[in-house]
Structures are given as C-alpha cells and as structure tokens.
Protein backbone atom coordinates (compact mmCIF):
# COMPACT_ATOMS: atom_id res chain seq x y z
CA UNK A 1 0.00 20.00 31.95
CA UNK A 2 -0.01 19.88 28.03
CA UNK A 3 2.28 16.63 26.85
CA UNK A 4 3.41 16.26 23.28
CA UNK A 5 4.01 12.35 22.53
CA UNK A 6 3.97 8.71 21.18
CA UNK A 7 0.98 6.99 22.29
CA UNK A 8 2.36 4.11 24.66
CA UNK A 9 -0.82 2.14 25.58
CA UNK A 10 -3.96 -0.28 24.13
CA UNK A 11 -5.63 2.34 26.41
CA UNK A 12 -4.48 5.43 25.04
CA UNK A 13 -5.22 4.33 21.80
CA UNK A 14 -8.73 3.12 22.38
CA UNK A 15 -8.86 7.06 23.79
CA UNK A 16 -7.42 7.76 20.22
CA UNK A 17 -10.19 5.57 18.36
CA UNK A 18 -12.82 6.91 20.49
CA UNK A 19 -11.95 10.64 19.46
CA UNK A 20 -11.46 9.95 16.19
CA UNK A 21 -14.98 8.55 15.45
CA UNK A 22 -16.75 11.49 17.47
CA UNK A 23 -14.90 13.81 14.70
CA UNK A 24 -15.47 11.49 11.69
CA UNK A 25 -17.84 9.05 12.02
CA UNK A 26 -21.77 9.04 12.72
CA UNK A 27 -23.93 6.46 13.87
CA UNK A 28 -24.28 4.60 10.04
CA UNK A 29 -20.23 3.98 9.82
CA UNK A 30 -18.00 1.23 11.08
CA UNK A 31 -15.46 2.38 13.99
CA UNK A 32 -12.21 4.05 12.91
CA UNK A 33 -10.45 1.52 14.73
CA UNK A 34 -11.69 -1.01 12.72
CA UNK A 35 -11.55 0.73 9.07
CA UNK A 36 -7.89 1.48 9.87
CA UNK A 37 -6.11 -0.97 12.56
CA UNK A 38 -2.76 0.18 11.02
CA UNK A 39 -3.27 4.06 12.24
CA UNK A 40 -4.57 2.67 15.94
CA UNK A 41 -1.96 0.07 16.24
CA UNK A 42 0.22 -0.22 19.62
CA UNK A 43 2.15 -2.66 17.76
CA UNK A 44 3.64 -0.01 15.12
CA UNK A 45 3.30 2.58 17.85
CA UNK A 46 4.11 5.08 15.74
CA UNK A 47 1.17 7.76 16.16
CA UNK A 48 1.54 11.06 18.21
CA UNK A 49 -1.16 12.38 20.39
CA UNK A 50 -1.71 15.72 23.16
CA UNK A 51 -2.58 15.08 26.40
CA UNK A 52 -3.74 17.38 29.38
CA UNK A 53 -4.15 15.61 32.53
CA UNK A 54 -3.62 12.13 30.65
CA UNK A 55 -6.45 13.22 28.34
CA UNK A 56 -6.11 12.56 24.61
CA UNK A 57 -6.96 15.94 23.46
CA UNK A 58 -5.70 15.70 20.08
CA UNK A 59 -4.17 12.57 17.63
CA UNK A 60 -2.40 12.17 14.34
CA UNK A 61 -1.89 8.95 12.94
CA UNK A 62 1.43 8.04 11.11
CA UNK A 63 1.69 4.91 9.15
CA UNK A 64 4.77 3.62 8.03
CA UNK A 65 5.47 1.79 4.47
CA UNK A 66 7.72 0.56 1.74
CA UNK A 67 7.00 1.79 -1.91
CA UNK A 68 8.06 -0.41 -5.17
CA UNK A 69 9.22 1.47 -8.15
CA UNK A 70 10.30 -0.38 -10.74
CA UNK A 71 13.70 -2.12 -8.86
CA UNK A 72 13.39 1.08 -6.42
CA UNK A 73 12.11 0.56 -2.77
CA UNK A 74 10.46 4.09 -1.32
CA UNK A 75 10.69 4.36 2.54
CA UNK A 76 7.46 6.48 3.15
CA UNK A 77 5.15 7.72 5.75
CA UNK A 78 1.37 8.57 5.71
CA UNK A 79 -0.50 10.61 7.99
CA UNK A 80 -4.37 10.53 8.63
CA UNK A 81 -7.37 10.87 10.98
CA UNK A 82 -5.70 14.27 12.08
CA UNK A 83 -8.29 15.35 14.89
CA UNK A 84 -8.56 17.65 18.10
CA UNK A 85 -11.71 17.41 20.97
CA UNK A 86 -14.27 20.20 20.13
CA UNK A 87 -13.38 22.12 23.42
CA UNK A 88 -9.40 21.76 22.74
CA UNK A 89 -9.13 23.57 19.18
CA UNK A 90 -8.02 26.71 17.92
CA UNK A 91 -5.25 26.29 19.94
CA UNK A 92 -2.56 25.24 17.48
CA UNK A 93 -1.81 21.17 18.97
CA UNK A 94 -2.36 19.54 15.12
CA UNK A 95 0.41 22.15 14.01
CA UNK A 96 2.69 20.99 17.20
CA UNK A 97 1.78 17.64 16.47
CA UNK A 98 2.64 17.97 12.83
CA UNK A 99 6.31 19.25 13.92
CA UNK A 100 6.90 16.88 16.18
CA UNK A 101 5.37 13.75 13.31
CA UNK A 102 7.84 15.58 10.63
CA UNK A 103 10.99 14.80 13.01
CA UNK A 104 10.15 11.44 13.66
CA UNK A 105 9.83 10.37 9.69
CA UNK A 106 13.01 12.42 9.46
CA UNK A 107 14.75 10.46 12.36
CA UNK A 108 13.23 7.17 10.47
CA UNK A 109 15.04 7.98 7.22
CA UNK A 110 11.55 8.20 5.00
CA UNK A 111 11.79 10.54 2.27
CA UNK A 112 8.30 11.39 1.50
CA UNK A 113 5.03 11.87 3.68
CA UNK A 114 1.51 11.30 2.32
CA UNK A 115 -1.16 13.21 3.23
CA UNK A 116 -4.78 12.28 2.86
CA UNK A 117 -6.19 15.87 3.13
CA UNK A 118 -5.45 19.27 1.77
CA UNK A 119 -6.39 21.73 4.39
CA UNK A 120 -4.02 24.81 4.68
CA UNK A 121 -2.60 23.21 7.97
CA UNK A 122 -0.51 21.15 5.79
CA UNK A 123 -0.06 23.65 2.26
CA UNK A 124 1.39 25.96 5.03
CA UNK A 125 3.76 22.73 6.38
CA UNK A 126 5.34 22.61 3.00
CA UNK A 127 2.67 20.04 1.52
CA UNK A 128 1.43 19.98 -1.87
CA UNK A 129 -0.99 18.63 -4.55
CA UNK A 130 1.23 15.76 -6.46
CA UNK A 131 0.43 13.26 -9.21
CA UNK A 132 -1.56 13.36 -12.15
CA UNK A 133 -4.74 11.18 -13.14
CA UNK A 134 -7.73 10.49 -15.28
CA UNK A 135 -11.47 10.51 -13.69
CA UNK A 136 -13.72 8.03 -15.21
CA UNK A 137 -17.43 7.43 -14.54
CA UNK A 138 -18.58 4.49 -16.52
CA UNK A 139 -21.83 2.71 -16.91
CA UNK A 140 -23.42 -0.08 -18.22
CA UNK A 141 -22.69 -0.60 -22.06
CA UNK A 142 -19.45 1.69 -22.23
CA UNK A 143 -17.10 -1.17 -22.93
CA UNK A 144 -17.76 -4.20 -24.79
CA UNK A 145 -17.63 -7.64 -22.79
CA UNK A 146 -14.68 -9.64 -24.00
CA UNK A 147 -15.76 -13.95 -23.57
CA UNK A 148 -11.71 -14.70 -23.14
CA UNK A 149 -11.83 -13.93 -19.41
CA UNK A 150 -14.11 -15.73 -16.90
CA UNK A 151 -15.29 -12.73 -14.44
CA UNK A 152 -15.82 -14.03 -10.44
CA UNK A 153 -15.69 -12.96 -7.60
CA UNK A 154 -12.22 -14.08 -5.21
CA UNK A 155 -12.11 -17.50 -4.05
CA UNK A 156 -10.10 -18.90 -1.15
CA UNK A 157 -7.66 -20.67 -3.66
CA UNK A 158 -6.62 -17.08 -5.25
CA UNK A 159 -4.15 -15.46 -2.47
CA UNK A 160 -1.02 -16.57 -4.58
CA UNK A 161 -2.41 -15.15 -8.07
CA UNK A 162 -2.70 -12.28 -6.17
CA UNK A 163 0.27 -12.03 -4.67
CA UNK A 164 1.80 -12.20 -8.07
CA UNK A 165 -0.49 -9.72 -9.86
CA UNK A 166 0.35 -7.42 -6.86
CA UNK A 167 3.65 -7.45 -7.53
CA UNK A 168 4.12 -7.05 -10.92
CA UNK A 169 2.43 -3.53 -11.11
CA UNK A 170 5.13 -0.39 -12.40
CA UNK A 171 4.54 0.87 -8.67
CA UNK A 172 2.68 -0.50 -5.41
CA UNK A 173 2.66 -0.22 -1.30
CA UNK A 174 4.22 -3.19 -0.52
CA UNK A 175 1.77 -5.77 0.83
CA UNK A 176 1.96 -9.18 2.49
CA UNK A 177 -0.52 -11.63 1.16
CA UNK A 178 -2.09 -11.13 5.30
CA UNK A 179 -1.34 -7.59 4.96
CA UNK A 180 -3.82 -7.55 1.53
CA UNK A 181 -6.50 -9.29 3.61
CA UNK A 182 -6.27 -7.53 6.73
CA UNK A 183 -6.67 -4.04 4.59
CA UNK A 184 -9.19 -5.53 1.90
CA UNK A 185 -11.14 -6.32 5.22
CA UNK A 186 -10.91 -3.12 7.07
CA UNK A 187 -12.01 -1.39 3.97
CA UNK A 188 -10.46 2.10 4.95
CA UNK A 189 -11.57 4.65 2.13
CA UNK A 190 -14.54 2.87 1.06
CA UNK A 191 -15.89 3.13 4.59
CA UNK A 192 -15.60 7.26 4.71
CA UNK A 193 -18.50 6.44 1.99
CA UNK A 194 -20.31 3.80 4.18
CA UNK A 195 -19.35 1.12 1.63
CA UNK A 196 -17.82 -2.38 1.60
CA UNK A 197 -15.10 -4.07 -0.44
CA UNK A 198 -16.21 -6.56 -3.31
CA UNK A 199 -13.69 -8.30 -5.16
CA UNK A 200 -13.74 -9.36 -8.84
CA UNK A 201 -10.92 -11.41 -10.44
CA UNK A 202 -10.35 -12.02 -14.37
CA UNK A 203 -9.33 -15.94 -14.93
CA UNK A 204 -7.97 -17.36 -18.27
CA UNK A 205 -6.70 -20.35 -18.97
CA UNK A 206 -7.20 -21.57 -14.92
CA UNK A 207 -4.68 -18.42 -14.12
CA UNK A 208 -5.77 -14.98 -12.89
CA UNK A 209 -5.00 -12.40 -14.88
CA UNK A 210 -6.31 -9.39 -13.34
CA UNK A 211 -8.46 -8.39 -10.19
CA UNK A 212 -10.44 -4.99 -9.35
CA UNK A 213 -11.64 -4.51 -5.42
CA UNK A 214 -14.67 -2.23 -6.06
CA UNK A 215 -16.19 -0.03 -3.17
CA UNK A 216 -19.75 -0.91 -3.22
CA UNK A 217 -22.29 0.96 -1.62
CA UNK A 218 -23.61 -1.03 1.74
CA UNK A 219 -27.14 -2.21 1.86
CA UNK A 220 -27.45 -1.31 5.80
CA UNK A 221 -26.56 2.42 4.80
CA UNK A 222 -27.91 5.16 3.05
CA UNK A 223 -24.91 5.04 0.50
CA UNK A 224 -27.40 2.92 -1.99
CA UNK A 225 -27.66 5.54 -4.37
CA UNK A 226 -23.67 6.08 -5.14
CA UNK A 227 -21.89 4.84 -7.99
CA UNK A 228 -19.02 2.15 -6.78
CA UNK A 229 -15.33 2.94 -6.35
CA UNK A 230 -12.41 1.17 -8.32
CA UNK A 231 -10.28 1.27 -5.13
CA UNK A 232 -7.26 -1.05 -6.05
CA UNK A 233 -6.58 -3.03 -8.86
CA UNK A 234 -4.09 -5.34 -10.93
CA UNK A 235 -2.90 -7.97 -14.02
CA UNK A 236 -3.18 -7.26 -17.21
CA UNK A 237 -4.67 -4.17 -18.60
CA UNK A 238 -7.23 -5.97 -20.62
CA UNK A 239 -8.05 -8.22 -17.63
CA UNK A 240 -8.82 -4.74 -15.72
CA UNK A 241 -10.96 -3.67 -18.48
CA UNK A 242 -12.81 -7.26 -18.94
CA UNK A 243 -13.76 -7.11 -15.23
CA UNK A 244 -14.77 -3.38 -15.88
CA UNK A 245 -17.19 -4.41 -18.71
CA UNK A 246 -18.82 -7.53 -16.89
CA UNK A 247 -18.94 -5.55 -13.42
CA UNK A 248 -22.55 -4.61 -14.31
CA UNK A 249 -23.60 -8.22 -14.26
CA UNK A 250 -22.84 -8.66 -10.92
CA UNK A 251 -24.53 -6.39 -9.14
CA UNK A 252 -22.95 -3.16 -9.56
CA UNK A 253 -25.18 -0.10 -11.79
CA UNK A 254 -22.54 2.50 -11.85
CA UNK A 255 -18.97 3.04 -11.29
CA UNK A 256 -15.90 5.70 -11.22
CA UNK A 257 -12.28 4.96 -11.72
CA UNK A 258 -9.60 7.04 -10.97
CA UNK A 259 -6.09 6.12 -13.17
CA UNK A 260 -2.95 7.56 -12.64
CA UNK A 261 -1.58 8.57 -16.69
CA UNK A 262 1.55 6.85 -16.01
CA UNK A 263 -1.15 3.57 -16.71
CA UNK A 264 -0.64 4.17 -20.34
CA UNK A 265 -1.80 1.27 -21.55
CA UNK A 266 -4.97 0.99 -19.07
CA UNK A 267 -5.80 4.66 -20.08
CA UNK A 268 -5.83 3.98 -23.72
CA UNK A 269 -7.70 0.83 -23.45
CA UNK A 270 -10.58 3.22 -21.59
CA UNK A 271 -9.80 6.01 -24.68
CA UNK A 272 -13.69 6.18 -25.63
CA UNK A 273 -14.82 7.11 -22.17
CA UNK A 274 -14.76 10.58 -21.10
CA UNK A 275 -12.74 11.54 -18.56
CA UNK A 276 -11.16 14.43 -16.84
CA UNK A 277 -7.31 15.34 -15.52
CA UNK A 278 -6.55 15.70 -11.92
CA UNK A 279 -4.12 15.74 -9.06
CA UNK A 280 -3.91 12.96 -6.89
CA UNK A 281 -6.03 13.07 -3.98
CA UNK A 282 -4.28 14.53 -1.02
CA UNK A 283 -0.90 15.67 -0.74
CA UNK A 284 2.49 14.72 -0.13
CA UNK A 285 6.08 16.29 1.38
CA UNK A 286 9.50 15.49 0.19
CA UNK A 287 10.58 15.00 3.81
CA UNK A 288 14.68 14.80 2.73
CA UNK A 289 15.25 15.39 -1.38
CA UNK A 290 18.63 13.81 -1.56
CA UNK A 291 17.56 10.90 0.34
CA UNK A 292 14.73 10.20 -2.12
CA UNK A 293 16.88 10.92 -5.15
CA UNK A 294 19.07 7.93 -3.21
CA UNK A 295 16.33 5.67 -2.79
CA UNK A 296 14.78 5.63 -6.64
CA UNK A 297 17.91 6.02 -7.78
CA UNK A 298 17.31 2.47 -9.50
CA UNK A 299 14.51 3.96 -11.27
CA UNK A 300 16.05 7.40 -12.38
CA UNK A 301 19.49 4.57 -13.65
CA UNK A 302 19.80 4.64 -17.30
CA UNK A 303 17.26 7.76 -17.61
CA UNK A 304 19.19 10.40 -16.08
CA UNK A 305 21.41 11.83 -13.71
CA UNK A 306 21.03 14.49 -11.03
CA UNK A 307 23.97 15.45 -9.40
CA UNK A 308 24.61 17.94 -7.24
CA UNK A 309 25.32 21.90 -8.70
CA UNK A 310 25.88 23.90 -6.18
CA UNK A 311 24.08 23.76 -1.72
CA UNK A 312 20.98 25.18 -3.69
CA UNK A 313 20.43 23.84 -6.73
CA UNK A 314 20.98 20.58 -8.88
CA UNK A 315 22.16 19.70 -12.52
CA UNK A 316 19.87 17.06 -14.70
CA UNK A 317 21.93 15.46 -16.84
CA UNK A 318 19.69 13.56 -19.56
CA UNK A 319 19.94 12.48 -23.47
CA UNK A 320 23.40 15.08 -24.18
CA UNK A 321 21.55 17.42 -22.37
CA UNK A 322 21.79 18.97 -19.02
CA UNK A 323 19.36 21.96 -16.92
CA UNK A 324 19.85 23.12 -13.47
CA UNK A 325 17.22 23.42 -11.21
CA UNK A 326 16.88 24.87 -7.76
CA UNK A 327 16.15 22.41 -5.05
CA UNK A 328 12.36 23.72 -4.40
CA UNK A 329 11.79 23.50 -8.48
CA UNK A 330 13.56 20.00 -8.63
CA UNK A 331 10.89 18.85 -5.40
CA UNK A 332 7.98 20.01 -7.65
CA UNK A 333 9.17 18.70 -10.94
CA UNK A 334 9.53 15.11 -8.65
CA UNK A 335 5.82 15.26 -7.14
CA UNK A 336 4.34 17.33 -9.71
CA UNK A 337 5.98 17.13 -13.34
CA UNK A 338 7.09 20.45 -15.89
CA UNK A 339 5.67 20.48 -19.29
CA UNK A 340 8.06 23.95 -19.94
CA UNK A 341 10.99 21.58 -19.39
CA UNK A 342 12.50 19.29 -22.24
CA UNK A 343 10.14 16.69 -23.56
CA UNK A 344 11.95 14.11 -22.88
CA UNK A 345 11.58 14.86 -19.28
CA UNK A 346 7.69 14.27 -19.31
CA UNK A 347 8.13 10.44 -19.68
CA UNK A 348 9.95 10.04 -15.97
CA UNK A 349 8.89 13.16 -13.96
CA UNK A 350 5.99 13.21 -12.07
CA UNK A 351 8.13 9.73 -10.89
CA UNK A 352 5.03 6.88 -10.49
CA UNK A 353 3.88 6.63 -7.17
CA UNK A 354 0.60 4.98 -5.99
CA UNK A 355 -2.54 6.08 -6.17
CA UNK A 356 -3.33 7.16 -2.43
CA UNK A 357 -6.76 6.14 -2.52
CA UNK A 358 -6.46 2.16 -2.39
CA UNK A 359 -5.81 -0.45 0.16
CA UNK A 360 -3.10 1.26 1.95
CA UNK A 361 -5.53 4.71 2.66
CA UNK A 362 -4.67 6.19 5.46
C-alpha cells in the first residue's frame, strides 16, 4: 500500500537520513543528517515522505522560516534533499509529494517556497529562476589590505556582535544566536563541496564590525584544490571587504563570492574585480501573491501601492504614475525584476531577499 505523509517518528526519519545520503552523499562527506538537522528534524516535523509497506521510498524536506525585509517579516518555506530509492522512480511520488508539500505551506500561510534545485520537476510546478547577483572570484592581491580593522578568526566572546551585525543587514533568515551556531556547525552547502566553515571577523575599536564564514576546502577530502566559498556574511561593507583582502593571510589561496546587486555599496567597493550577472541559485514559488504583497507591505510603504484592478490583474501606483499588470507578470516582476517597466521601478523590484546559498541552505 502506497502512503502519502508527514514523517511521525526519530525512526522514520533516520529511514529519511539514510536514503538521502545513498542519493547524495559518498563515502568522503559528512551524513545528511548532520549537514542539515533542520530538514531531518522530528521536532519541526514538517517533512513529507512515501511509504510502501512502512518503507520510506521517497522524502522531501520542508523547512520552515521567517524572512526580515527592512520592517517586513516574510513567512517562507524551503524545500531540499528531494530524493526517491533507485528501484522506486519513474513513478511520479516527488511530483505527489510536491502537491501534497505545496498544500501544507499553503495551509501554513507562507507566501513563498525556496527551492534549492532547478530540475524541470519544479519549472513544471510553477517554479522559477529569481534574484539577481554578481559572481566574483578573487585572489591574492585584488584588494588592498586596509590596517583600520584587526582580521581574526571568531572568539567565544563574539556571539552578541554577531547577533547585532546579523540583524542589521537590508534582508536576512531570521536566526537565533543558537540557531547561528547550530547551522555555522552543520555547515549545510559547504558540505555538498566536502568543505568546512571558517569564520573571520573584522574588529575596530574593541567592536566587530563585520564577519565573513568562508567554506574552506577540508584537509581529510579531496576538495583541496577548490577555491573557498563566501557563504554568509555581515557589518559594514568595508569590514566585508577588509576581511576579503586579509583572507589570504590566513590560510585561504583563492576565493569566490557571490553578491546579490541590491548590496550596492558592497558591489561597488569590489568595482575593480571582474565579475559576472546571474540568477540566484535555485528557485522559488509565490505560493499566495496577495498574501506576500500583505506581508512586505512595510517594505513596498512609502514606495508604492498595488491595489487590486480587476480578479486578474493589479494596478501599481508609484511617483504620479500608475501600470497594470496581470497577476503572473506582477509574480515575475516580484521574484525576477522588469527593466521595460518605468525606471523608477528597478530600485524596489526584484524585492531583496536572501541569498539562498548561506547558513539557512536547505
């Protein structure tokens, strides 16, 4: 008998971690139960499996979380380590399960869904590319080494400055100070690359100012020979950059850095670097639109106001101006931005949201 559910036991989801590394893992990676307690959690219990016979067949993790824009709060969902046994595919359960995943974030009252992969599974779901960034590689020499920052690495007296540096970014997952450690520990994405977490703060006058966690390539693996990952980061742009500069003094050859544009001021600060545009990793779903025009409503205040036109369609109402869009072109100008449309547009849509790719990786 073929039974579409929540997982409901420690034991079901230790069947769950125990597929997912025989899909993703090999013998020179960490457990998938360790890189990403949040998606194997009977706490949250909020992942969906198939089972025949009381066999896990097939799992889709779904992660819930709360993202800060500006005075905004997000209510969001991301799915990951998507899998199906070997001798249980081709037999459309990750599509059921996908259904079944897209009521629940409905029934939760989240109003967008991340996606950490691209596969035509989820383009045909409604999913799409979202975001725009700059790629970076830099390497020794690139940026001049500022003296006003001391570079180290974290000490146990830092979990406050943190906190606070966190906090103040234009948009973040919101994170506990143990929710920060718990994920800087499990290292998610920098474990797909069989890497570890090292982190580097910026201190000036006995404050922290910035922090990077890098992805370093682990010495037990064969992942020597890849250039470290900026996976999260925060402070002061010039803090960012310091650390950036004085990286390759402590043990780190080569890097990339992926920067979402709407980091103006860290962009321009990395201006003599070449670089090149992309989408965000992944993609995402506007899983309700008016409920997400409700929830960054505090963001949009002041900017401009969408109202609704007619069932179909909405008018923007912006600097003695107005346009109506459909609600499909009004979902893409959200995730994906419109350079046809009025200028003045291009400084709010695509809205900020967090680059998928740091702690919160799912």
């Amino acid at each position: 008998m073929v039974e579409l559910r929540l997982l409901k036991s420690e034991f079901e989801y230790a069947q769950a971690i125990q597929l997912a590394d025989r899909v993703f893992r090999d013998e020179d990676h960490i457990s998938m139960g360790e890189a990403f307690p949040l998606v194997f959690s009977p706490e949250l219990n909020q992942s969906y499996g198939v089972f025949i016979n009381n066999e896990l067949v097939s799992f889709i993790g779904l992660v819930p979380s709360v993202i800060h824009l500006d005075a905004a709060e997000i209510q969001a969902y991301s799915i990951g380590a998507v899998c199906t046994h070997p001798d249980y595919r081709k037999k459309g359960y990750a599509s059921m399960l996908l259904d079944r995943v897209f009521t629940h974030v409905q029934r939760a009252d989240a109003s967008i869904l991340f996606v950490s992969g691209s596969l035509p599974i989820y383009i045909k779901a409604g999913c799409s590319f979202y975001g725009k960034l700059n790629k970076y590689e830099i390497n020794k020499g690139d940026l001049q080494v500022r003296g006003d920052f001391l570079i180290r690495e974290l000490s146990p007296f830092d979990w406050f400055y943190l906190r606070k540096l966190g906090q103040s970014r234009h948009v973040y997952f919101e994170q506990s100070i143990n929710d920060f450690s718990i994920l800087n520990k499990a290292a998610g994405f920098a474990s797909i690359l069989k890497m570890e977490h090292k982190i580097l703060a910026a201190e000036s006058e006995n404050e922290l100012k910035g922090f990077i966690i890098f992805g370093v390539p682990n010495s037990s693996s064969e992942s020597g020979e890849q250039p470290a990952r900026v996976i999260e980061w925060g402070g002061e742009p010039e803090a960012v950059k310091a650390i950036l500069a004085q990286a390759f003094e402590k043990g780190i050859s080569s890097l990339k850095f992926s920067i979402p544009t709407y980091e103006r001021e860290l962009n321009r600060l990395l201006d003599t670097i070449e670089k090149t545009a992309a989408p965000f990793p992944g993609t995402s779903k506007i899983m309700d639109l008016d409920l997400l025009l409700k929830q960054i409503q505090p963001f949009l205040h002041g900017k401009i106001k969408i109202i609704n036109h007619d069932m179909r369609s909405k008018e923007l109402i912006f600097n003695q101006k107005s346009v109506v869009l459909d609600n499909v072109s009004l979902e893409k100008l959200i995730l994906q931005g419109d350079p046809n449309l009025d200028a003045y547009l291009n400084d709010i849509f695509p809205i900020p949201l967090p680059f998928p790719e740091g702690l919160n990786y799912v």
